[in-house]
C-alpha atoms as a PDB file:
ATOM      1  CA  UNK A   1       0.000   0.000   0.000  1.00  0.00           C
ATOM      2  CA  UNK A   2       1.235   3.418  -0.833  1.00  0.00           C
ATOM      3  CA  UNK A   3       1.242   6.086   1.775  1.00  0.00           C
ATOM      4  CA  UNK A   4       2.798   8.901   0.247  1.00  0.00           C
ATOM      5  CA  UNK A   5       6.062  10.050  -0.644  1.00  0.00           C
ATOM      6  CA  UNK A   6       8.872  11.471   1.413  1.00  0.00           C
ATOM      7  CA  UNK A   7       8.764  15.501   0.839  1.00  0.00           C
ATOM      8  CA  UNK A   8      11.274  16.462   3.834  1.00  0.00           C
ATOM      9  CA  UNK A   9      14.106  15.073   5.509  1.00  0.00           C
ATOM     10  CA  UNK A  10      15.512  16.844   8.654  1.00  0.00           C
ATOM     11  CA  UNK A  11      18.682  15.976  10.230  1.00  0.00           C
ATOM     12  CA  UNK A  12      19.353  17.733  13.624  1.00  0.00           C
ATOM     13  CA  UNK A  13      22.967  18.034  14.467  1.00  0.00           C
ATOM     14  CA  UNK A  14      22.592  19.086  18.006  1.00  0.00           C
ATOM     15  CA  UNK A  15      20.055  17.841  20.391  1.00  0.00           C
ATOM     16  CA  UNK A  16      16.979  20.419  20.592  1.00  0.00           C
ATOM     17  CA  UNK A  17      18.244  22.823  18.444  1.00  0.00           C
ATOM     18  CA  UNK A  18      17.028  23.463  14.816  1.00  0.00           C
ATOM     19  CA  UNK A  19      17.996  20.965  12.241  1.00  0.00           C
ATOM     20  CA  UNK A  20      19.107  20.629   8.857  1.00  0.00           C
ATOM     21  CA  UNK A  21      16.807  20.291   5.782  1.00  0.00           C
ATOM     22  CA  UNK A  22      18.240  17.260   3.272  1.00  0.00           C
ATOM     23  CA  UNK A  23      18.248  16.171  -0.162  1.00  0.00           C
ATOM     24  CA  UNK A  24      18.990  12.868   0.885  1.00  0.00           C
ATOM     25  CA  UNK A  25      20.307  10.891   3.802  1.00  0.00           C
ATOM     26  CA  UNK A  26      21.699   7.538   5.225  1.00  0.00           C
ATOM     27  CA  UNK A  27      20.361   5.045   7.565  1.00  0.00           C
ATOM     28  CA  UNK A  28      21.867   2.944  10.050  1.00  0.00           C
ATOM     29  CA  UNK A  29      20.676   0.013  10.889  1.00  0.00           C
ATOM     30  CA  UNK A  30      19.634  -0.935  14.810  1.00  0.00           C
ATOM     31  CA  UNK A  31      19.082   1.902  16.845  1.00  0.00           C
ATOM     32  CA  UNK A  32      21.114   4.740  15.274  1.00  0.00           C
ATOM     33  CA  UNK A  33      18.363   6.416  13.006  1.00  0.00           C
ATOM     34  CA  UNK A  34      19.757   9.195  10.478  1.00  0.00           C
ATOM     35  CA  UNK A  35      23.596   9.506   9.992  1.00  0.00           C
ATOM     36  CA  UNK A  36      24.839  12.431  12.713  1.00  0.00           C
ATOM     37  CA  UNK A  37      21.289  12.414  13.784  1.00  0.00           C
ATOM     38  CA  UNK A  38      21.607  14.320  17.635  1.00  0.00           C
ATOM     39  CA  UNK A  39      25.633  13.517  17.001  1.00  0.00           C
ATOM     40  CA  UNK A  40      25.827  16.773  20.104  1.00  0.00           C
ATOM     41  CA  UNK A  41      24.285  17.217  23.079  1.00  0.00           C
ATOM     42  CA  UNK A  42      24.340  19.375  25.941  1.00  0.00           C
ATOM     43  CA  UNK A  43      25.410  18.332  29.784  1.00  0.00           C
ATOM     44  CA  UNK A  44      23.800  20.621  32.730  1.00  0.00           C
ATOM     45  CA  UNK A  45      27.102  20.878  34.487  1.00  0.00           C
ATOM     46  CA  UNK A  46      24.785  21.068  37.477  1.00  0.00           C
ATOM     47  CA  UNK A  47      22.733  17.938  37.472  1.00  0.00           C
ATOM     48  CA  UNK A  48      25.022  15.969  36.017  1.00  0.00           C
ATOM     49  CA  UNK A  49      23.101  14.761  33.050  1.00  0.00           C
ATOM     50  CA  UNK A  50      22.443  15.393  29.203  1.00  0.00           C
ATOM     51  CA  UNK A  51      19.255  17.577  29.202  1.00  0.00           C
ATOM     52  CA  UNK A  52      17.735  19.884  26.264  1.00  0.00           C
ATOM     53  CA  UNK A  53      14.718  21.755  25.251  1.00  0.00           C
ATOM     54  CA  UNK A  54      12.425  20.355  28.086  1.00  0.00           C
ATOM     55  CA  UNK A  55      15.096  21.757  30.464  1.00  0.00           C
ATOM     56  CA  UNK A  56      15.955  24.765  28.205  1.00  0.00           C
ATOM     57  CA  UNK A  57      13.708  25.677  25.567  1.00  0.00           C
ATOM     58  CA  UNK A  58      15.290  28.576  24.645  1.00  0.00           C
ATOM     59  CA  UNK A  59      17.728  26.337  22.717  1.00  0.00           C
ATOM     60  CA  UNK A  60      15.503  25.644  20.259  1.00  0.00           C
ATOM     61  CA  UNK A  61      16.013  29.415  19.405  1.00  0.00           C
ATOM     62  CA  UNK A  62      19.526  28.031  17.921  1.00  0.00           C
ATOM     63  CA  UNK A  63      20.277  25.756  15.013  1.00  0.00           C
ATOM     64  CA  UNK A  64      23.357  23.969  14.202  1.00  0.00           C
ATOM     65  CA  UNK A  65      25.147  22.879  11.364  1.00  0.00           C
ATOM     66  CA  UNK A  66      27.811  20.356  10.207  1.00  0.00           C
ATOM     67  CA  UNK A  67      31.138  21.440   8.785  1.00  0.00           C
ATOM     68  CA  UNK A  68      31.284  18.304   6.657  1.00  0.00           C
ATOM     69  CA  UNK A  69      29.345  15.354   6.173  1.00  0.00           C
ATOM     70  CA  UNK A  70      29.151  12.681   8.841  1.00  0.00           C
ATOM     71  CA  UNK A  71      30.277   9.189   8.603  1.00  0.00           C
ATOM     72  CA  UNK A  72      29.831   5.845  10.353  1.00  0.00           C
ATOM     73  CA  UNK A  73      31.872   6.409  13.882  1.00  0.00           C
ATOM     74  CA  UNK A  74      32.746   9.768  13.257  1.00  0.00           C
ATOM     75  CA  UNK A  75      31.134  13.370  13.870  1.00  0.00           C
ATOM     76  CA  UNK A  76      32.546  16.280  12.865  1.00  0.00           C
ATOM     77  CA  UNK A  77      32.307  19.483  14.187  1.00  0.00           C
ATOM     78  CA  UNK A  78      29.258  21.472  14.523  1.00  0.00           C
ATOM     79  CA  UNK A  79      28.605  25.581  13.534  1.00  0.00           C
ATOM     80  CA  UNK A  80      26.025  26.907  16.040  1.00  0.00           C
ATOM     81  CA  UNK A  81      24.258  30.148  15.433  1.00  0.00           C
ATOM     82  CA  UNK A  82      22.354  32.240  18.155  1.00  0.00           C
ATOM     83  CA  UNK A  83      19.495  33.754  18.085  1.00  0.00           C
ATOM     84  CA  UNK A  84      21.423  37.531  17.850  1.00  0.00           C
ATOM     85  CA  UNK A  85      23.088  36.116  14.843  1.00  0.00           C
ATOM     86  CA  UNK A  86      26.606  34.878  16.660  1.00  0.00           C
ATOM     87  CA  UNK A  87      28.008  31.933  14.666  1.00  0.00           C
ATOM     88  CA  UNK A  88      30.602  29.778  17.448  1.00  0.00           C
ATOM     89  CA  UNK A  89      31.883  26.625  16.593  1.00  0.00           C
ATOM     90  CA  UNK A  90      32.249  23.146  18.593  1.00  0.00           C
ATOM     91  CA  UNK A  91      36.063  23.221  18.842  1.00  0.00           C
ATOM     92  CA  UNK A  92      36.245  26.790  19.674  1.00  0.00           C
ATOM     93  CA  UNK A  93      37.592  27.321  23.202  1.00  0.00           C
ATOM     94  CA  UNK A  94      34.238  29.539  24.660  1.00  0.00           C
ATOM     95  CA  UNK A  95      31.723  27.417  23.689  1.00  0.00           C
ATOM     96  CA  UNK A  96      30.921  25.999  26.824  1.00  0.00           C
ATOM     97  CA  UNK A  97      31.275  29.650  28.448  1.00  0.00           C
ATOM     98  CA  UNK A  98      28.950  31.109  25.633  1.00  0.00           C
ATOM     99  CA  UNK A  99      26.377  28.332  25.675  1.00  0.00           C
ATOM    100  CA  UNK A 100      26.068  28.622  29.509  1.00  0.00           C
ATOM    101  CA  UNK A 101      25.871  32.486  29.091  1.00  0.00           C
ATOM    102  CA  UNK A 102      22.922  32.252  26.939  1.00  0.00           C
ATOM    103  CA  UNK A 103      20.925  29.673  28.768  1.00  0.00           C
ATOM    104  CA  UNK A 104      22.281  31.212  31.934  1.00  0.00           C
ATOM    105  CA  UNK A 105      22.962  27.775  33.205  1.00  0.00           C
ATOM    106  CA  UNK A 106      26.264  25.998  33.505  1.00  0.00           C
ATOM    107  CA  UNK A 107      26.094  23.290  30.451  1.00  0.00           C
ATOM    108  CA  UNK A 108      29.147  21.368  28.508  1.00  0.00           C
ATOM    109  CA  UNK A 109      28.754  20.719  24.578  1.00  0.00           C
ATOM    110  CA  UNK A 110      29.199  17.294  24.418  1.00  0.00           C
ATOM    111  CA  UNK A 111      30.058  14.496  21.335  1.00  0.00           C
ATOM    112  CA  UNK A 112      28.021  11.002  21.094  1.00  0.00           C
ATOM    113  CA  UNK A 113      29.713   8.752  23.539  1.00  0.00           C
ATOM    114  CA  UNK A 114      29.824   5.505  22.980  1.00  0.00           C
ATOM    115  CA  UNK A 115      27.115   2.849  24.177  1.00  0.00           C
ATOM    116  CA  UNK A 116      29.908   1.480  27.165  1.00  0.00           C
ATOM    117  CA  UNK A 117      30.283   4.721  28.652  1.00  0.00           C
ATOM    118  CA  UNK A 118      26.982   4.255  30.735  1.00  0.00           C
ATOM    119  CA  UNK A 119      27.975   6.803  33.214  1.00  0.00           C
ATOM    120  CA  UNK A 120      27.955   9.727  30.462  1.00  0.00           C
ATOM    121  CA  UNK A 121      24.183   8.533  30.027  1.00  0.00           C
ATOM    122  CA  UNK A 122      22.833   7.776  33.461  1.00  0.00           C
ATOM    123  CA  UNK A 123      20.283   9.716  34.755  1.00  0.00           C
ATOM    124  CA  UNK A 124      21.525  12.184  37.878  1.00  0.00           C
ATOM    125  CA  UNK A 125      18.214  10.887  40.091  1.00  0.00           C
ATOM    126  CA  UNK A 126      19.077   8.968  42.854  1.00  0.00           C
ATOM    127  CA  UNK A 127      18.639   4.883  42.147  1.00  0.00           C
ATOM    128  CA  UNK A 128      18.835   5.325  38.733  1.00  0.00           C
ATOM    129  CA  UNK A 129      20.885   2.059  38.716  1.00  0.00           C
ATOM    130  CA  UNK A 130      18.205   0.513  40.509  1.00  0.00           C
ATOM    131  CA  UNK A 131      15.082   1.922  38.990  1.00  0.00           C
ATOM    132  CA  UNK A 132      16.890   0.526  35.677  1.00  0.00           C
ATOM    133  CA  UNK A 133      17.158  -2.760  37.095  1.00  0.00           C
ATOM    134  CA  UNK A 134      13.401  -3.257  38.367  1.00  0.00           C
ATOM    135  CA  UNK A 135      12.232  -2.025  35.047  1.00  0.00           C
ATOM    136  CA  UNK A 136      14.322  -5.063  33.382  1.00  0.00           C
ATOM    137  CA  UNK A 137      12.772  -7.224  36.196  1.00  0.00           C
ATOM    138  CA  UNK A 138       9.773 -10.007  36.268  1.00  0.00           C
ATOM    139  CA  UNK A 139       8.506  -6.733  38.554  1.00  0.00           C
ATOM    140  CA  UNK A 140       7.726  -4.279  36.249  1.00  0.00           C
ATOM    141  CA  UNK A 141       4.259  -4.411  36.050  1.00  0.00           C
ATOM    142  CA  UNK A 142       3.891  -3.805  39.424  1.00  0.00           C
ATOM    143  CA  UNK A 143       6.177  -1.486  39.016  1.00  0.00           C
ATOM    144  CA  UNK A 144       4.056   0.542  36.544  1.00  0.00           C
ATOM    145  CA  UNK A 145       1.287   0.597  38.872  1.00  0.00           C
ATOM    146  CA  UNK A 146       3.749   2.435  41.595  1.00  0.00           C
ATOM    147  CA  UNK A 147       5.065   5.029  39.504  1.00  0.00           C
ATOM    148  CA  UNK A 148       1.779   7.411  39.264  1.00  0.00           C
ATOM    149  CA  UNK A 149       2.330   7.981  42.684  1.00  0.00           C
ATOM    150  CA  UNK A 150       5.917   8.606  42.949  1.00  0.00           C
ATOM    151  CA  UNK A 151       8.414  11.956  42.181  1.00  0.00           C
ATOM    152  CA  UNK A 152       9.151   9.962  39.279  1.00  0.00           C
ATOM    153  CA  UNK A 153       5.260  10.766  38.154  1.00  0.00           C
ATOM    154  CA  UNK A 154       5.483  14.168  39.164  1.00  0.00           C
ATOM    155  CA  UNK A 155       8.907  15.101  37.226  1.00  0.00           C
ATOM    156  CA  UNK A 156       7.633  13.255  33.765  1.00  0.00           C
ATOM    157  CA  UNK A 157       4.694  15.460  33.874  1.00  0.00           C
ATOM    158  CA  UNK A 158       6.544  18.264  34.004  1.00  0.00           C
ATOM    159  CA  UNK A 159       8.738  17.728  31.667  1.00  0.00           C
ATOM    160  CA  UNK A 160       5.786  16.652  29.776  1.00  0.00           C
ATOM    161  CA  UNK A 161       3.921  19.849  30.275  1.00  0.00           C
ATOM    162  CA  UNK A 162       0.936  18.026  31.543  1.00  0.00           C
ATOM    163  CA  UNK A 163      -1.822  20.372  32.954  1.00  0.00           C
ATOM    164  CA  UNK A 164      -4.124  18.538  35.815  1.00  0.00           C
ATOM    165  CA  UNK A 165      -6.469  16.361  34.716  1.00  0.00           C
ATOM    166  CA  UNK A 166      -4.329  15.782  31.506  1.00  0.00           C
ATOM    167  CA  UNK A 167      -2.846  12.138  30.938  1.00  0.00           C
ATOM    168  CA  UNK A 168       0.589  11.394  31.711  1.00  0.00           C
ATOM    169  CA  UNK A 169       2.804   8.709  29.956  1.00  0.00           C
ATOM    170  CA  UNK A 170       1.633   5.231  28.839  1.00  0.00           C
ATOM    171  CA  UNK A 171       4.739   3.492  30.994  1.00  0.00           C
ATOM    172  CA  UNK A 172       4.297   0.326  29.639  1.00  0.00           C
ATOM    173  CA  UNK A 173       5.571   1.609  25.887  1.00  0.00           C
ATOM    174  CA  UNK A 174       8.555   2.829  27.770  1.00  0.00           C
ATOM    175  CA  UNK A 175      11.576   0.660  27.104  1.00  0.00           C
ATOM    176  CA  UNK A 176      13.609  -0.378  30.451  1.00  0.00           C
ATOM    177  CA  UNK A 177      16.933   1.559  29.511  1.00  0.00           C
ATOM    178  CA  UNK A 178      15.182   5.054  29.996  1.00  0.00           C
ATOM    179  CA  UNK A 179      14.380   4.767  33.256  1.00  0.00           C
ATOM    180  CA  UNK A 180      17.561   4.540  34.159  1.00  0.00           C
ATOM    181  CA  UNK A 181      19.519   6.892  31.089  1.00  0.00           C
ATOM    182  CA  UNK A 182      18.433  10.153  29.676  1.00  0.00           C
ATOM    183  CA  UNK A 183      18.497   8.273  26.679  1.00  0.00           C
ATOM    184  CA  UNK A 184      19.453   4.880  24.820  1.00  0.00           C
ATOM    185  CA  UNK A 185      23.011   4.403  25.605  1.00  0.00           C
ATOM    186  CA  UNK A 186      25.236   5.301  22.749  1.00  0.00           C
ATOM    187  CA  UNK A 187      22.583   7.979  21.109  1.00  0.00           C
ATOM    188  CA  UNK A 188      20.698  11.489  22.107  1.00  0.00           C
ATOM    189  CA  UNK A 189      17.413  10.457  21.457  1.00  0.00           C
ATOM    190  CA  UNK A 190      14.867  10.525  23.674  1.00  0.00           C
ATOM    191  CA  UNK A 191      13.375   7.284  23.126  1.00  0.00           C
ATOM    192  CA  UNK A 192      13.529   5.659  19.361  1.00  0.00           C
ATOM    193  CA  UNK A 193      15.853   6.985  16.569  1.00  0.00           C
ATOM    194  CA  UNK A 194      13.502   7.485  13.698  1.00  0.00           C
ATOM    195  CA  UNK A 195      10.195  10.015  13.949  1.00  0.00           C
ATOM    196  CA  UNK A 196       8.012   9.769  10.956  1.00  0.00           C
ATOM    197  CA  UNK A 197       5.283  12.767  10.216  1.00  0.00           C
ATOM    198  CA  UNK A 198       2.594  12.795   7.827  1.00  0.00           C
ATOM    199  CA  UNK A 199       1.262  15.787   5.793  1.00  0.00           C
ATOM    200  CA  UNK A 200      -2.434  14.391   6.995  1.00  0.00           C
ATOM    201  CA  UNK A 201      -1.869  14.859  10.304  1.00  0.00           C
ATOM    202  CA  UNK A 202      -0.863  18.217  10.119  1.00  0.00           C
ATOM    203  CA  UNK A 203      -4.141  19.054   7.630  1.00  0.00           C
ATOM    204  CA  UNK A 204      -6.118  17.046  10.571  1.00  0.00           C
ATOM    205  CA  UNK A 205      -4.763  18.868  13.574  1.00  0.00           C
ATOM    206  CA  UNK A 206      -5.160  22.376  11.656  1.00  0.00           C
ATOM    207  CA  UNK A 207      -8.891  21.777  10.949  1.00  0.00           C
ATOM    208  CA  UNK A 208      -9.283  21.142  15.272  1.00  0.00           C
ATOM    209  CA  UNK A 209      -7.043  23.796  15.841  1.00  0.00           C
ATOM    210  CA  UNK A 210      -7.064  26.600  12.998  1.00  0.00           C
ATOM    211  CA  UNK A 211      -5.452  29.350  14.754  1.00  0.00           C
ATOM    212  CA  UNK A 212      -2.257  27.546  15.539  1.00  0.00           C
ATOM    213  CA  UNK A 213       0.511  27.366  12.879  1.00  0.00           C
ATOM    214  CA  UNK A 214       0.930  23.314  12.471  1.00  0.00           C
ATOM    215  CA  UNK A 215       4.712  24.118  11.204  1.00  0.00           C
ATOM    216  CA  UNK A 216       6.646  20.842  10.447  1.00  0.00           C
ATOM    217  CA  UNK A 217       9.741  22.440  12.365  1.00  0.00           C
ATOM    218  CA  UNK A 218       7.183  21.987  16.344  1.00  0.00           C
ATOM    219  CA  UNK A 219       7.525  18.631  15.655  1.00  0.00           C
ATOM    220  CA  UNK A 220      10.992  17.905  14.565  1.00  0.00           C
ATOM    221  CA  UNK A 221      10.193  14.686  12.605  1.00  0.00           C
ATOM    222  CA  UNK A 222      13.051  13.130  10.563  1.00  0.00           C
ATOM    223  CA  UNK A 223      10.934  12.788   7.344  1.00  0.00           C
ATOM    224  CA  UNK A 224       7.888  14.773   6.741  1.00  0.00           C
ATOM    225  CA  UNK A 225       5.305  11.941   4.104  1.00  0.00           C
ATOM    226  CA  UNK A 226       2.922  14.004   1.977  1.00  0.00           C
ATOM    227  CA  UNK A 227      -0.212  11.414   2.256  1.00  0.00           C
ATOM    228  CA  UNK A 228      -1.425  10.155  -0.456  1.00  0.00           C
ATOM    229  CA  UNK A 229      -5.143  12.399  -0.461  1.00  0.00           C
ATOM    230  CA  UNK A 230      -7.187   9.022   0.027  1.00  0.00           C
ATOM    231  CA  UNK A 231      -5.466   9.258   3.468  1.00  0.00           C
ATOM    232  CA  UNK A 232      -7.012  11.456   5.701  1.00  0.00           C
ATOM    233  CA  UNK A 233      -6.472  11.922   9.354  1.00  0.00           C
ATOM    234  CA  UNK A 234      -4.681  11.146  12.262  1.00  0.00           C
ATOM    235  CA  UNK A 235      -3.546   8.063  10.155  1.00  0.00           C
ATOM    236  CA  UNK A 236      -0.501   7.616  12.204  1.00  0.00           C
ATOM    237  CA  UNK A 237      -2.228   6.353  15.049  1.00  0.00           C
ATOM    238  CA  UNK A 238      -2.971   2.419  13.073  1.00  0.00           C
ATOM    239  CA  UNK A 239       0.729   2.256  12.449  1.00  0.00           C
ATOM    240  CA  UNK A 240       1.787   0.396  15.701  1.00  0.00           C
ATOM    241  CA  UNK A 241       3.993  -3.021  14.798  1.00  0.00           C
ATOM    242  CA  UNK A 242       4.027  -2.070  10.753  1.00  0.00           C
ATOM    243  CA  UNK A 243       6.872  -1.865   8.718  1.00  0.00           C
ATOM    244  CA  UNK A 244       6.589   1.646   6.586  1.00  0.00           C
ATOM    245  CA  UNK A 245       9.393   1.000   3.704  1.00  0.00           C
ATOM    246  CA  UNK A 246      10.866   4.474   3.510  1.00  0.00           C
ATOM    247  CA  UNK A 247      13.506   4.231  -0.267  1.00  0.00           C
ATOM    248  CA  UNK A 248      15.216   1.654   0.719  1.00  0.00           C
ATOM    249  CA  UNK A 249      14.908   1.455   4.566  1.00  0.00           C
ATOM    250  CA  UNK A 250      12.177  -0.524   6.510  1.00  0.00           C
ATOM    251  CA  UNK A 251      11.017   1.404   8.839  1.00  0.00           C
ATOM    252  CA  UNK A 252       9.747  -1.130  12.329  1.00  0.00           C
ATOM    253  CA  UNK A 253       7.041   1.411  13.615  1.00  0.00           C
ATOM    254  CA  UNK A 254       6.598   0.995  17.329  1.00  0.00           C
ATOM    255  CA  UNK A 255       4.570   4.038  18.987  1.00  0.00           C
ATOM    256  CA  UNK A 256       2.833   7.422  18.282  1.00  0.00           C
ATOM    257  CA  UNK A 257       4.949  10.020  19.225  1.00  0.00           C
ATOM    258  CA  UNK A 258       4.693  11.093  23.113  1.00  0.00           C
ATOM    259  CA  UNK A 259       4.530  14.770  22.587  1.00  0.00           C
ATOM    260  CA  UNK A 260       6.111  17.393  25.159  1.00  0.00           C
ATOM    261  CA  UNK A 261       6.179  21.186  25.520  1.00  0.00           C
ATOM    262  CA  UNK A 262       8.787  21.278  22.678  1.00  0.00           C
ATOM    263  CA  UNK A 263       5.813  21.238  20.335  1.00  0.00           C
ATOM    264  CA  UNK A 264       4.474  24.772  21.788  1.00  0.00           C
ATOM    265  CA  UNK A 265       8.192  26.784  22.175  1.00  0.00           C
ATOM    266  CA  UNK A 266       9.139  29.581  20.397  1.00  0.00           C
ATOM    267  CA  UNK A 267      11.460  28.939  16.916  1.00  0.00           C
ATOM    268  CA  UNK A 268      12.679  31.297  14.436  1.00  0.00           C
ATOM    269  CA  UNK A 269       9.810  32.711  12.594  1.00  0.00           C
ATOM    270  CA  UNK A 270       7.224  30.810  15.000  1.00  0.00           C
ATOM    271  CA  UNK A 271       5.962  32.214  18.027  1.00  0.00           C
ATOM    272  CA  UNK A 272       5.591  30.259  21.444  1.00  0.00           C
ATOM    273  CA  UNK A 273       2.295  28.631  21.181  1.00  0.00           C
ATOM    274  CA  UNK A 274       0.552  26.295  24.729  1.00  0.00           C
ATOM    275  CA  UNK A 275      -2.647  25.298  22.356  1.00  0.00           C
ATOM    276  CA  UNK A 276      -0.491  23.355  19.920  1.00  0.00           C
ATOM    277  CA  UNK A 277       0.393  20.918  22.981  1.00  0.00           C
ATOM    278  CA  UNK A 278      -3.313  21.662  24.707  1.00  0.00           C
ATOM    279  CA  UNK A 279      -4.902  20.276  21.122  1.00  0.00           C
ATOM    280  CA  UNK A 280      -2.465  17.364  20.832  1.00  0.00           C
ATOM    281  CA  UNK A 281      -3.238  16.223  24.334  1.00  0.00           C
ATOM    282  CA  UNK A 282      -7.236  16.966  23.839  1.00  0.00           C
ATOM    283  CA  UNK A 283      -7.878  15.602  20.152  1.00  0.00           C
ATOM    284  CA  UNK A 284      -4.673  13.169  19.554  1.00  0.00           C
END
């Protein structure tokens, strides 16, 4: 069955910032998504963990650019341009100092680390380790049934930007690793390393929401599908445990997207927006 063809491909050098627009790309197999895909990140020097636009939305104010292309095990260094116009790049000695200036935070650019380095990924809470470890467990379904009534609850839901009486996070899509690392060891992403968006679902959530500006860049997808028209709606949403051949990759779809508060921050060219997330919670 045809769905549509691919009409964007974005590419986003450094975690929560804005992305590059491709021509083309390369996959990687397993968990790595789009070559250089999140290939930076940036460390809160003061938690002790990678963190970005949930923690700091004003980074999505930036965008960020390769120097050259990147390759399999190797990420080159990235341009980054502020929202005054300042270009700085990764290797240049103030980076760290300018970056924590901005944000008025203490943060560290960081590279991708590799998958063994679980410390650079481990989340600062407390029991991480262990959390981690009862989520791999025969126990995790009891588990699941603790956490709405833990800090644990409390802090997705803000990072979420839940409003009461809002739901939170189906846990039980939520694989083990993440509740003990920021992310999957070895990448930035926040869960899986390929986000798919289609052209319908934009059309749909603009017809429930009119005056908000369903831009591609809120959602940050790594290829935008222009449906085919017999395709209408939140189409997305039957998707779960099909394989979507994208060119030459299959594509393993697991979940809808969990959407956050990145969806409603201010970009370049798009104002800060709360209904975009408000609809999305409400309608999708």
């Amino acid at each position: 069955m045809n769905i549509g063809v691919v009409s964007e491909i974005w590419r986003y050098p450094v975690k929560s910032m804005a992305g590059e627009k491709l021509a083309s790309v390369d996959v990687q197999a397993g968990n790595t998504g789009l070559l250089g895909d999140r290939g930076w990140a940036l460390r809160d020097d003061v938690a002790g963990e990678i963190r970005g636009a949930k923690n700091f939305p004003t980074l999505m104010l930036c965008s960020a650019r390769y120097r050259e292309p990147p390759r399999i095990d190797y990420i080159p260094q990235v341009d980054i341009t502020l929202p005054d116009g300042k270009c700085i790049g990764s290797d240049d000695p103030h980076i760290n100092s300018t970056l924590s200036a901005f944000l008025g935070h203490a943060v560290s650019l960081m590279p991708l680390q590799p998958a063994s380095n679980k410390a650079h990924y481990r989340r600062a809470q407390p029991g991480s380790s262990l959390i981690g470890k009862i989520a791999r467990s025969r126990w995790r379904p009891w588990f699941e049934k603790l956490l709405p009534y833990t800090k644990l609850e409390r802090d997705t839901r803000e990072l979420l930007s839940r409003e009461a009486g809002e739901p939170s996070l189906d846990y039980s899509t939520i694989p083990a690793d993440l509740f003990e690392f920021t992310s999957p060891p070895g990448t930035y992403f926040d869960l899986w390393p390929l986000h798919l968006l289609t052209t319908a679902s934009l059309a749909e959530m603009t017809q429930r929401n009119p005056k908000a500006a369903w831009d591609v860049r809120r959602f940050r997808p790594n290829f935008l599908i222009s449906s085919v028209p017999e395709l209408v709606g939140l189409i997305v949403a039957e998707w779960g445990a099909r394989t979507i051949h994208v060119g030459e990759v299959a594509c393993q779809m697991s979940v809808p997207t969990i959407r956050c508060g990145m969806t409603a921050h201010a970009q370049a060219r798009l104002p800060k927006d709360p209904t975009v997330l408000r609809s999305i919670v409400r309608e999708a």
